[in-house]
Protein backbone atom coordinates (compact mmCIF):
# COMPACT_ATOMS: atom_id res chain seq x y z
CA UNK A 1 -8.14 -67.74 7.90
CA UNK A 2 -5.34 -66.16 5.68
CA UNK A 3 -4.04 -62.93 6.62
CA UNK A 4 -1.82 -60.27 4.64
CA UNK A 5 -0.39 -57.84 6.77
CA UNK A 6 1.49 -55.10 5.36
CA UNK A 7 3.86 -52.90 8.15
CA UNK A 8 7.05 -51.21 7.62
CA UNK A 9 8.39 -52.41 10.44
CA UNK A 10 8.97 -56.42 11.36
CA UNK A 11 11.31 -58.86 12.36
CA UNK A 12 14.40 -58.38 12.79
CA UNK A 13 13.48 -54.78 14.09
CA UNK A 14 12.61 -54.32 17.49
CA UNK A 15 10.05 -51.99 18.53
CA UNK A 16 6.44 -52.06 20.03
CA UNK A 17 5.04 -52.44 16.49
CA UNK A 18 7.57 -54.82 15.61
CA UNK A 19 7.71 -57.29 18.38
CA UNK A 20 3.63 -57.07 18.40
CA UNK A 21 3.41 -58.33 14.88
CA UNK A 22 5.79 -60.74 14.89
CA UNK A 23 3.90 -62.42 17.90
CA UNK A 24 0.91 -62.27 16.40
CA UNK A 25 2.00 -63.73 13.10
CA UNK A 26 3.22 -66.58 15.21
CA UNK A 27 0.13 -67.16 17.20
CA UNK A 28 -2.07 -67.18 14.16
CA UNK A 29 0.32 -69.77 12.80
CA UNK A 30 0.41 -71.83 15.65
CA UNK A 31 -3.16 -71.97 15.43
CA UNK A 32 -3.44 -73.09 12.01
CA UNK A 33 -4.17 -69.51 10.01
CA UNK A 34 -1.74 -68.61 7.26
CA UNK A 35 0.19 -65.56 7.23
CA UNK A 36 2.39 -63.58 4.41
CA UNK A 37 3.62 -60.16 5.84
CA UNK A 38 4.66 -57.50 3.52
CA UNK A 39 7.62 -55.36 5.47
CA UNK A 40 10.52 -53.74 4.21
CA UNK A 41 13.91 -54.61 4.07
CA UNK A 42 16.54 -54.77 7.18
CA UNK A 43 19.74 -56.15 7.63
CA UNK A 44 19.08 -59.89 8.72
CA UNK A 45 20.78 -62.56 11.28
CA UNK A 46 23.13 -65.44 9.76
CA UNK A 47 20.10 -67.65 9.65
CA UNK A 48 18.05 -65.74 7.17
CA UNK A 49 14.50 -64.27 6.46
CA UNK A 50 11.62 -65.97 8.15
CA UNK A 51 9.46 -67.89 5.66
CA UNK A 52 6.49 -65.62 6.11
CA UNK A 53 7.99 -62.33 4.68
CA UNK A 54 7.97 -60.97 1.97
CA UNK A 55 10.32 -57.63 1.53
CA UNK A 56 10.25 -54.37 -0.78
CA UNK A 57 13.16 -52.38 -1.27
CA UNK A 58 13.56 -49.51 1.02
CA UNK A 59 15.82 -46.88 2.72
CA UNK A 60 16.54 -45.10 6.39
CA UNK A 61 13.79 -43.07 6.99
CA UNK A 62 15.09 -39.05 6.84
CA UNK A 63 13.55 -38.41 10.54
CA UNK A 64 13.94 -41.65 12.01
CA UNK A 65 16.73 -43.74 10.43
CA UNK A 66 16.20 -47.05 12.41
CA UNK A 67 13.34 -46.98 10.52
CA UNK A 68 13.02 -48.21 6.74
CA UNK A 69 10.99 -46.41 4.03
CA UNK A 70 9.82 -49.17 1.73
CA UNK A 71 9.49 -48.38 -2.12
CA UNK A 72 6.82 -51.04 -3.17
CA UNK A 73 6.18 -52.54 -6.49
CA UNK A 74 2.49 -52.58 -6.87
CA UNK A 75 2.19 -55.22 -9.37
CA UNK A 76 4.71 -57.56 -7.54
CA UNK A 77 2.97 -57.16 -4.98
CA UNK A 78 -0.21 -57.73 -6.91
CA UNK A 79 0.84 -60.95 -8.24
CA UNK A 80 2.16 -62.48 -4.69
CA UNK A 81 -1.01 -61.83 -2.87
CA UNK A 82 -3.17 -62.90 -5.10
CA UNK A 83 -1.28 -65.82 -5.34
CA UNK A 84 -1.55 -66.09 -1.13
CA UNK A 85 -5.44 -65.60 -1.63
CA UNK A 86 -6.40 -64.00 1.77
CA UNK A 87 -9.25 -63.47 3.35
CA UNK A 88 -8.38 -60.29 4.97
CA UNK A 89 -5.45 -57.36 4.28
CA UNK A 90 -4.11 -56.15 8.19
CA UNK A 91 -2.52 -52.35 7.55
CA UNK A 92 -0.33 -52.02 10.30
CA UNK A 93 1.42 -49.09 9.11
CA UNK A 94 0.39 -46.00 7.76
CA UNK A 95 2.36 -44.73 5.28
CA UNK A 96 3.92 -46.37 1.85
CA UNK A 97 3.19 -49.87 2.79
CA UNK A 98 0.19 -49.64 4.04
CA UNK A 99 -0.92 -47.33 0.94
CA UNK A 100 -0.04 -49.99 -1.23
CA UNK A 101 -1.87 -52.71 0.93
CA UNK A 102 -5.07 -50.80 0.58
CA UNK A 103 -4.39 -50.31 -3.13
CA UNK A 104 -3.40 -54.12 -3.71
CA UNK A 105 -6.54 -55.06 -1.92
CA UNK A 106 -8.73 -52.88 -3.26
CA UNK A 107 -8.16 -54.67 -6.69
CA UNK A 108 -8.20 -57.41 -4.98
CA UNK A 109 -11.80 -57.54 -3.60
CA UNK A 110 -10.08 -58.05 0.03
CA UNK A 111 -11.51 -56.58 2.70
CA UNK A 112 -9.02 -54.06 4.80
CA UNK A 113 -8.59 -53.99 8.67
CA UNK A 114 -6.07 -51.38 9.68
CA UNK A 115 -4.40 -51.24 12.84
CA UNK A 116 -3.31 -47.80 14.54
CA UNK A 117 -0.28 -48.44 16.91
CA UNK A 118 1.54 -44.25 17.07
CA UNK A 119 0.36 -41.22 18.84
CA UNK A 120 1.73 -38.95 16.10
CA UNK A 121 0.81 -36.04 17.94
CA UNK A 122 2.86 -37.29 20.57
CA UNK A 123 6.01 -37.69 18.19
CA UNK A 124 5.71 -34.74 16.33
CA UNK A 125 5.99 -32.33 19.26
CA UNK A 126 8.85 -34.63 20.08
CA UNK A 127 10.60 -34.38 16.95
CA UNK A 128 9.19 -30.29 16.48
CA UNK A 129 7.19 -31.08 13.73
CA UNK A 130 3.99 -29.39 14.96
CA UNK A 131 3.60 -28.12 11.41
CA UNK A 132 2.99 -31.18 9.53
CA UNK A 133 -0.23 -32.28 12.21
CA UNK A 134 -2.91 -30.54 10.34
CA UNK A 135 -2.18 -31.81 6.62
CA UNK A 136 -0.69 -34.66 8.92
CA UNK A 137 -4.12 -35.48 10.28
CA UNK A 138 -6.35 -34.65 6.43
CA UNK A 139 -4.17 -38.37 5.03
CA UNK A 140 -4.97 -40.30 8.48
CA UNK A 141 -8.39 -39.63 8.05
CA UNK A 142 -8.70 -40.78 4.71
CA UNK A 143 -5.99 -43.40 4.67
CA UNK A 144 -8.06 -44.38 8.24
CA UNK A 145 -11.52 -44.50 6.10
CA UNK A 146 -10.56 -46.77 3.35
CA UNK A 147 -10.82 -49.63 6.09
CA UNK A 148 -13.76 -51.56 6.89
CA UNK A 149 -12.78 -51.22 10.28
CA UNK A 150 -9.64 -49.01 12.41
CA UNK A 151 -8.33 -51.28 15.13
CA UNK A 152 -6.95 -49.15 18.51
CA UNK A 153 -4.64 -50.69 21.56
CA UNK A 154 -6.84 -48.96 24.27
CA UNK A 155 -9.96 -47.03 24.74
CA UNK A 156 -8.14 -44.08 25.16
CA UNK A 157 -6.31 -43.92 21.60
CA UNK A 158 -9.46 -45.21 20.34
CA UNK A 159 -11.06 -41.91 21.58
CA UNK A 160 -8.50 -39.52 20.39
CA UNK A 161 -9.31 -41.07 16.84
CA UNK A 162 -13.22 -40.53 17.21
CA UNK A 163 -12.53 -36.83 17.92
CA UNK A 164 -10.31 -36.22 15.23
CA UNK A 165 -12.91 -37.97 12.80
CA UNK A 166 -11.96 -41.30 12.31
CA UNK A 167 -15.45 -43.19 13.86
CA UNK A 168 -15.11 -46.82 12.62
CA UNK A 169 -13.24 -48.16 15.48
CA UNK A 170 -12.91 -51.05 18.00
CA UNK A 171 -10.21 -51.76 20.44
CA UNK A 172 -7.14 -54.22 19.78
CA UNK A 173 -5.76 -54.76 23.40
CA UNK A 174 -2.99 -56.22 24.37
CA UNK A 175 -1.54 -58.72 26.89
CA UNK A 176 1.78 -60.45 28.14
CA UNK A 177 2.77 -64.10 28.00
CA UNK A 178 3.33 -65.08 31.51
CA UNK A 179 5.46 -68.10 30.43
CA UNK A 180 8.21 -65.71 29.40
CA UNK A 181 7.52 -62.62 32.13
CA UNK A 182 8.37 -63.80 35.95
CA UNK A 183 9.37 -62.95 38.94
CA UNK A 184 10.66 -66.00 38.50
CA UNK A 185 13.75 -65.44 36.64
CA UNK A 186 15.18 -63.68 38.71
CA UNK A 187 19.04 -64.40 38.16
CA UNK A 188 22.12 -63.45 40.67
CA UNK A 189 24.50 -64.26 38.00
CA UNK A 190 22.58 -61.27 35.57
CA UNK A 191 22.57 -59.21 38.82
CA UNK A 192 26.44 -59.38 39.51
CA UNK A 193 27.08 -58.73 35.92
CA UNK A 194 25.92 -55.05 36.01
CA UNK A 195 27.45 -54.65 39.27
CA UNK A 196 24.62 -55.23 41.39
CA UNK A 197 25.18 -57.31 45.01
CA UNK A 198 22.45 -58.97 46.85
CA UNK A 199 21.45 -55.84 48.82
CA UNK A 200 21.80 -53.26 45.43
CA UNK A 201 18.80 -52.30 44.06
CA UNK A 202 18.10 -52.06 40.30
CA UNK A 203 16.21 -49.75 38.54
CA UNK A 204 15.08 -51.24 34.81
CA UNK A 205 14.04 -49.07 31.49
CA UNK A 206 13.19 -51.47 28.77
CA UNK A 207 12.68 -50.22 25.25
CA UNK A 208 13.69 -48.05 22.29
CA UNK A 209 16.52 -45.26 23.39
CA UNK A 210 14.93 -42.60 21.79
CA UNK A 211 13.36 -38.65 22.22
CA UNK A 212 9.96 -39.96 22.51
CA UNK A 213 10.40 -42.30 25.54
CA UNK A 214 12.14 -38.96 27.91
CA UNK A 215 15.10 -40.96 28.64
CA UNK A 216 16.40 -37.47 29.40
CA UNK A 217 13.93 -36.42 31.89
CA UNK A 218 14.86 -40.06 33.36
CA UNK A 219 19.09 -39.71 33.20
CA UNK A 220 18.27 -36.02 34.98
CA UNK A 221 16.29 -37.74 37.90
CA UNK A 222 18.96 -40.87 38.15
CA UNK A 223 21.44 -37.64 39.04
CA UNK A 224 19.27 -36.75 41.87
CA UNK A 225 18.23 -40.34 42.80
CA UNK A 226 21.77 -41.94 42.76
CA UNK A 227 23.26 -39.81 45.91
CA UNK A 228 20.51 -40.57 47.84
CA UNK A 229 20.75 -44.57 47.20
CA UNK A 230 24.62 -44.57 46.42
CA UNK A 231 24.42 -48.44 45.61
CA UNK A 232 21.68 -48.51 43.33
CA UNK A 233 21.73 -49.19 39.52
CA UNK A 234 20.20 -47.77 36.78
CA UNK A 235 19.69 -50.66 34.29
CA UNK A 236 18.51 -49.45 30.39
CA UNK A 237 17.87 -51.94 27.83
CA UNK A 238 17.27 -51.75 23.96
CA UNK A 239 18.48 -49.57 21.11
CA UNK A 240 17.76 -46.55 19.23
CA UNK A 241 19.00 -43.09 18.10
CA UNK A 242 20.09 -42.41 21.83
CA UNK A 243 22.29 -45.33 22.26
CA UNK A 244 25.77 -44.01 20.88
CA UNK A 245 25.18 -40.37 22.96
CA UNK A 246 24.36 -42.42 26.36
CA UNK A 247 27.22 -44.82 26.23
CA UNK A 248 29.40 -41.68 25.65
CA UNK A 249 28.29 -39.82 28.33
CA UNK A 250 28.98 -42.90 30.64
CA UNK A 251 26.66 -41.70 33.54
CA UNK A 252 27.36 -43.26 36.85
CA UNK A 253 25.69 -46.22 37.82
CA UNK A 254 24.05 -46.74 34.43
CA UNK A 255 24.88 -49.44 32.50
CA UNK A 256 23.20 -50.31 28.81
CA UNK A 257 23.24 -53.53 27.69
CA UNK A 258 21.92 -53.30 24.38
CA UNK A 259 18.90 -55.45 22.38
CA UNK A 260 18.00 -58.36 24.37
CA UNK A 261 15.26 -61.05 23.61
CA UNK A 262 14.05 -64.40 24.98
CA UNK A 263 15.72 -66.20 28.27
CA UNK A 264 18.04 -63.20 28.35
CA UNK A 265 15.18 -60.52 28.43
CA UNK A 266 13.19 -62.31 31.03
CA UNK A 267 16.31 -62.61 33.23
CA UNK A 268 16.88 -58.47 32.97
CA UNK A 269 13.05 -57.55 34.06
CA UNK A 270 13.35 -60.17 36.48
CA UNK A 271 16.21 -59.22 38.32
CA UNK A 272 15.49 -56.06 38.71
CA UNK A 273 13.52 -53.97 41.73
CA UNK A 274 11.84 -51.57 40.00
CA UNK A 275 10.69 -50.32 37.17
CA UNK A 276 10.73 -46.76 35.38
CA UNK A 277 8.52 -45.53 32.17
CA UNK A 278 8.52 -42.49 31.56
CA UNK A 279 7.31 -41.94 28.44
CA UNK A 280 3.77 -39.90 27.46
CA UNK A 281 3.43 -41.71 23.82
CA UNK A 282 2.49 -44.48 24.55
CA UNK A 283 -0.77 -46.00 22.95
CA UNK A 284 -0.27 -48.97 24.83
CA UNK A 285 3.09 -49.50 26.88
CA UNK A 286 3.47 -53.22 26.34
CA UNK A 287 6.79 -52.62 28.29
CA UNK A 288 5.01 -52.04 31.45
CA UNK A 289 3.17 -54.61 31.24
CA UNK A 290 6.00 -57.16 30.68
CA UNK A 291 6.86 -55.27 33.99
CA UNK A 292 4.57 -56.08 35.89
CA UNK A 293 4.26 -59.74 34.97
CA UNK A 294 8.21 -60.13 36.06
CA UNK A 295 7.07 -58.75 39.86
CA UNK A 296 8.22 -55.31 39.55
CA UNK A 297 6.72 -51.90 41.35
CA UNK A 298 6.92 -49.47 38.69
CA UNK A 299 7.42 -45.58 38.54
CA UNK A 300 5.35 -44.20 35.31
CA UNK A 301 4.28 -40.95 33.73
CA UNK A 302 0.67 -40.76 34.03
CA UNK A 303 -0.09 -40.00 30.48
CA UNK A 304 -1.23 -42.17 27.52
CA UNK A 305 -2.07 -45.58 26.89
CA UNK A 306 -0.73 -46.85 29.89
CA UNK A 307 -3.68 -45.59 31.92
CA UNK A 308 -5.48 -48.13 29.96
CA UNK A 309 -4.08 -50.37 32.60
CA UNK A 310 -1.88 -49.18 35.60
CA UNK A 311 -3.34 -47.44 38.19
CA UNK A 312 -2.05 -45.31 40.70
CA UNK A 313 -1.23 -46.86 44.19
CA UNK A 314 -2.04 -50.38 43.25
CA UNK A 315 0.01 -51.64 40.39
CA UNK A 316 2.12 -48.80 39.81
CA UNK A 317 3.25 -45.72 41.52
CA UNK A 318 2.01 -42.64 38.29
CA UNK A 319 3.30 -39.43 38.60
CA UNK A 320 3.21 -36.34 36.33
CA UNK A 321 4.06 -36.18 32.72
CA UNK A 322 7.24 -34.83 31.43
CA UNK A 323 7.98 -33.99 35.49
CA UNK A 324 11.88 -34.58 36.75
CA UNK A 325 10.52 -33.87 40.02
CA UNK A 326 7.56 -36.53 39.77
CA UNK A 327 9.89 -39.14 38.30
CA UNK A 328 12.73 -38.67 41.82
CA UNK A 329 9.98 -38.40 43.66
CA UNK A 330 8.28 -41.47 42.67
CA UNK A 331 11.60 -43.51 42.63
CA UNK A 332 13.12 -42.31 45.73
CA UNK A 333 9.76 -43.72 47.12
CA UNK A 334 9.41 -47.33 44.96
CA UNK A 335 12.99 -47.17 46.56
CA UNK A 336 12.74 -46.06 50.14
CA UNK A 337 9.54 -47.90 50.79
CA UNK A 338 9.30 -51.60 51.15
CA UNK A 339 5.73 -51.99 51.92
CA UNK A 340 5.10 -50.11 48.55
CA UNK A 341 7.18 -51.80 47.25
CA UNK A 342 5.73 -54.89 48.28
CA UNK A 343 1.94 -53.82 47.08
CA UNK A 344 2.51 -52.16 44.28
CA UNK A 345 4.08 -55.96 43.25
CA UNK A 346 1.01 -57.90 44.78
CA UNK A 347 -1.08 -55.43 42.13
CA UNK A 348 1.00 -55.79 39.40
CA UNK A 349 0.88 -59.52 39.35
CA UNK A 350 -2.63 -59.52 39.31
CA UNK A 351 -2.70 -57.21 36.69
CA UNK A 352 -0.60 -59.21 34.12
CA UNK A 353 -2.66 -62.42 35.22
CA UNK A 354 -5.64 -60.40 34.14
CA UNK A 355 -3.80 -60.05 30.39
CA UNK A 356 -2.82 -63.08 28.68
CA UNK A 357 -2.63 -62.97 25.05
CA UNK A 358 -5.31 -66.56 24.39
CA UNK A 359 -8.00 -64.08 24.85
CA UNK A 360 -6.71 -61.25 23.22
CA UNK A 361 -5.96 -63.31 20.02
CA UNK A 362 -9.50 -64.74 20.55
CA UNK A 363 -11.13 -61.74 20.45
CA UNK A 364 -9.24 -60.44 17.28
CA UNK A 365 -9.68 -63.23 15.24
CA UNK A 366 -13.50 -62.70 15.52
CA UNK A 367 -13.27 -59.23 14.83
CA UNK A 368 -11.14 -60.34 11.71
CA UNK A 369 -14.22 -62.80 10.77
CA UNK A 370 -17.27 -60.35 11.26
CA UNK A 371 -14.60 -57.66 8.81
CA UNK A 372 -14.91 -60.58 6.53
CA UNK A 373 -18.14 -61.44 6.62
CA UNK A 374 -19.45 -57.84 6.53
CA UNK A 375 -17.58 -57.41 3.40
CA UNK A 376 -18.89 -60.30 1.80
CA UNK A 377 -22.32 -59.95 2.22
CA UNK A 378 -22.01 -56.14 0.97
CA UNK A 379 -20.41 -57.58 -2.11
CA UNK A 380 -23.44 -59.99 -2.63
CA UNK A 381 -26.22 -57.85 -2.06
């Protein structure tokens, strides 16, 4: 097949969206499909663009500036994808690139697939815009209905559209590549480089540094957790709008270690003990799951997509939402408790096993086929 996706966010920027696409453009290439993505423009690495991409001018988004607002040309864009002559348009984003990819195939004859990845809810009580929901929620609806079909991580998300009107839907899971995720990689040398001897024990947090993810309801718990385990580390990696504030405030025992990806990543989940995820806006929580395929017991707030998945007692330890309390609770137990420790692993393992991405980019490329051929045969009769 040959698949246009259109997302504002892409390689070189990391987030769950990001990192998700960029996989799956990869997998569809390795097995043969062509791919053009239309994303918007970030600063790049020495070696360049990746061949794939195609970028519209853009700028820092007001509320989020890690974030770029793209400024498409229609007709550009009109003229390279017609060129690429897909089969199918992927919206991955909701806003002015994924406007224009509806518009582009719309005049196009393509049919559309679009993809929801964000519980805006979620984010705008984060971010207090509570206001914009309602006329928030009128565009997603109609932006949601000019696909032939809305693609959801989980069964969960997929059921918060259906009530709020958007009916079209099937689920898009997701999975974790256990060639990259192992306990496996566990690395002394990583260990001793944070500070952290044979007998410390490491607490990880992998993903963006923002609002959304309560890294603040986590850094209040650590304050409670770290006198009662004196030698343990709390370990937080990525970036975001949080970074700058948490490396000034220099907590004790925390240490940030920026972006990493590849060998490097797998050694950080790896040699850790334990895992905390906190956040409650998650559609999916691919983070966890990367988690769980690197061995660890994991403390997480029992709220969003991650039920999907984790379960309480077997392959994660879930306590309440938005709950200090729940999260030093839950820690100082992960913690305290080898045995737990020790099952919550076993389930966790089995888990991931259960997820590898073969089947989930199986089971997408159908549902991209039966878009396609449903669309065709409309068109004929």
């Amino acid at each position: 097949m040959r698949i246009a996706i259109f997302s504002e966010v892409y390689w070189p920027m990391v987030s769950g969206v990001g990192i998700t696409l960029t996989r799956l453009s990869d997998s569809l290439m390795a097995r043969g499909h062509a791919v053009r993505v239309y994303t918007a423009t970030y600063p790049l690495p020495p070696q360049g663009d990746r061949p794939e991409v195609h970028r519209s001018r853009s700028a820092p988004l007001f509320l989020y500036p890690d974030v770029q607002w793209a400024f498409p040309r229609h007709r550009a864009l009109v003229e390279d994808v017609a060129a690429f002559r897909p089969d199918l348009v992927h919206v991955a984003t909701e806003f002015a690139l994924g406007y224009a990819g509806i518009r582009v195939a719309r005049e196009l004859s393509v049919p559309v697939v679009a993809s929801a990845h964000t519980d805006y809810e979620s984010y705008a009580a984060r971010y207090h815009c509570g206001w914009a929901l309602k006329p928030g929620w009128r565009y997603l609806r109609w932006f949601y209905n000019q696909a032939e079909q809305v693609l959801t991580p989980t069964r969960i998300y997929e059921k918060h559209l259906n009530a709020r009107g958007v009916t079209h839907t099937d689920v898009w899971t997701r999975g974790v590549d256990g060639r990259r995720f192992d306990p496996a990689f566990r690395d002394d040398a990583f260990r001793a480089s944070i500070g952290a001897g044979p007998e410390t024990q490491v607490i990880a947090y992998v993903g963006r540094l923002a609002r959304e993810k309560n890294l603040d309801l986590l850094i209040d718990a650590w304050r409670e957790i770290l006198p009662r385990h004196p030698d343990a580390r709390l370990l937080l990696v990525g970036e975001g709008p949080l970074e700058a504030e948490l490396r000034r405030r220099s907590e004790p025992g925390v240490h940030l270690t920026g972006v990493l990806s590849g060998a490097a990543l797998s050694r950080a989940y790896a040699s850790a003990d334990a895992f905390a995820f906190p956040s409650v806006t998650e559609t999916f929580g691919n983070v966890l799951l990367e988690a769980m395929a690197s061995g660890l017991p994991a403390v997480a707030a029992a709220a969003g997509g991650v039920l999907e998945f984790a379960e309480d007692g077997n392959n994660a330890l879930l306590v309440a939402p938005n709950s200090v309390p729940g999260l030093i609770e839950g820690l100082d137990r992960v913690l305290s408790d080898p045995l737990l420790r020790r099952q919550l692993t076993s389930g966790a393992l089995a888990t991931a096993a259960a997820r590898r991405w073969d089947a989930v980019d199986e089971t997408l490329l159908a549902q991209y086929r039966n878009v396609a051929k449903s669309f065709d045969a409309l068109r004929a009769a």
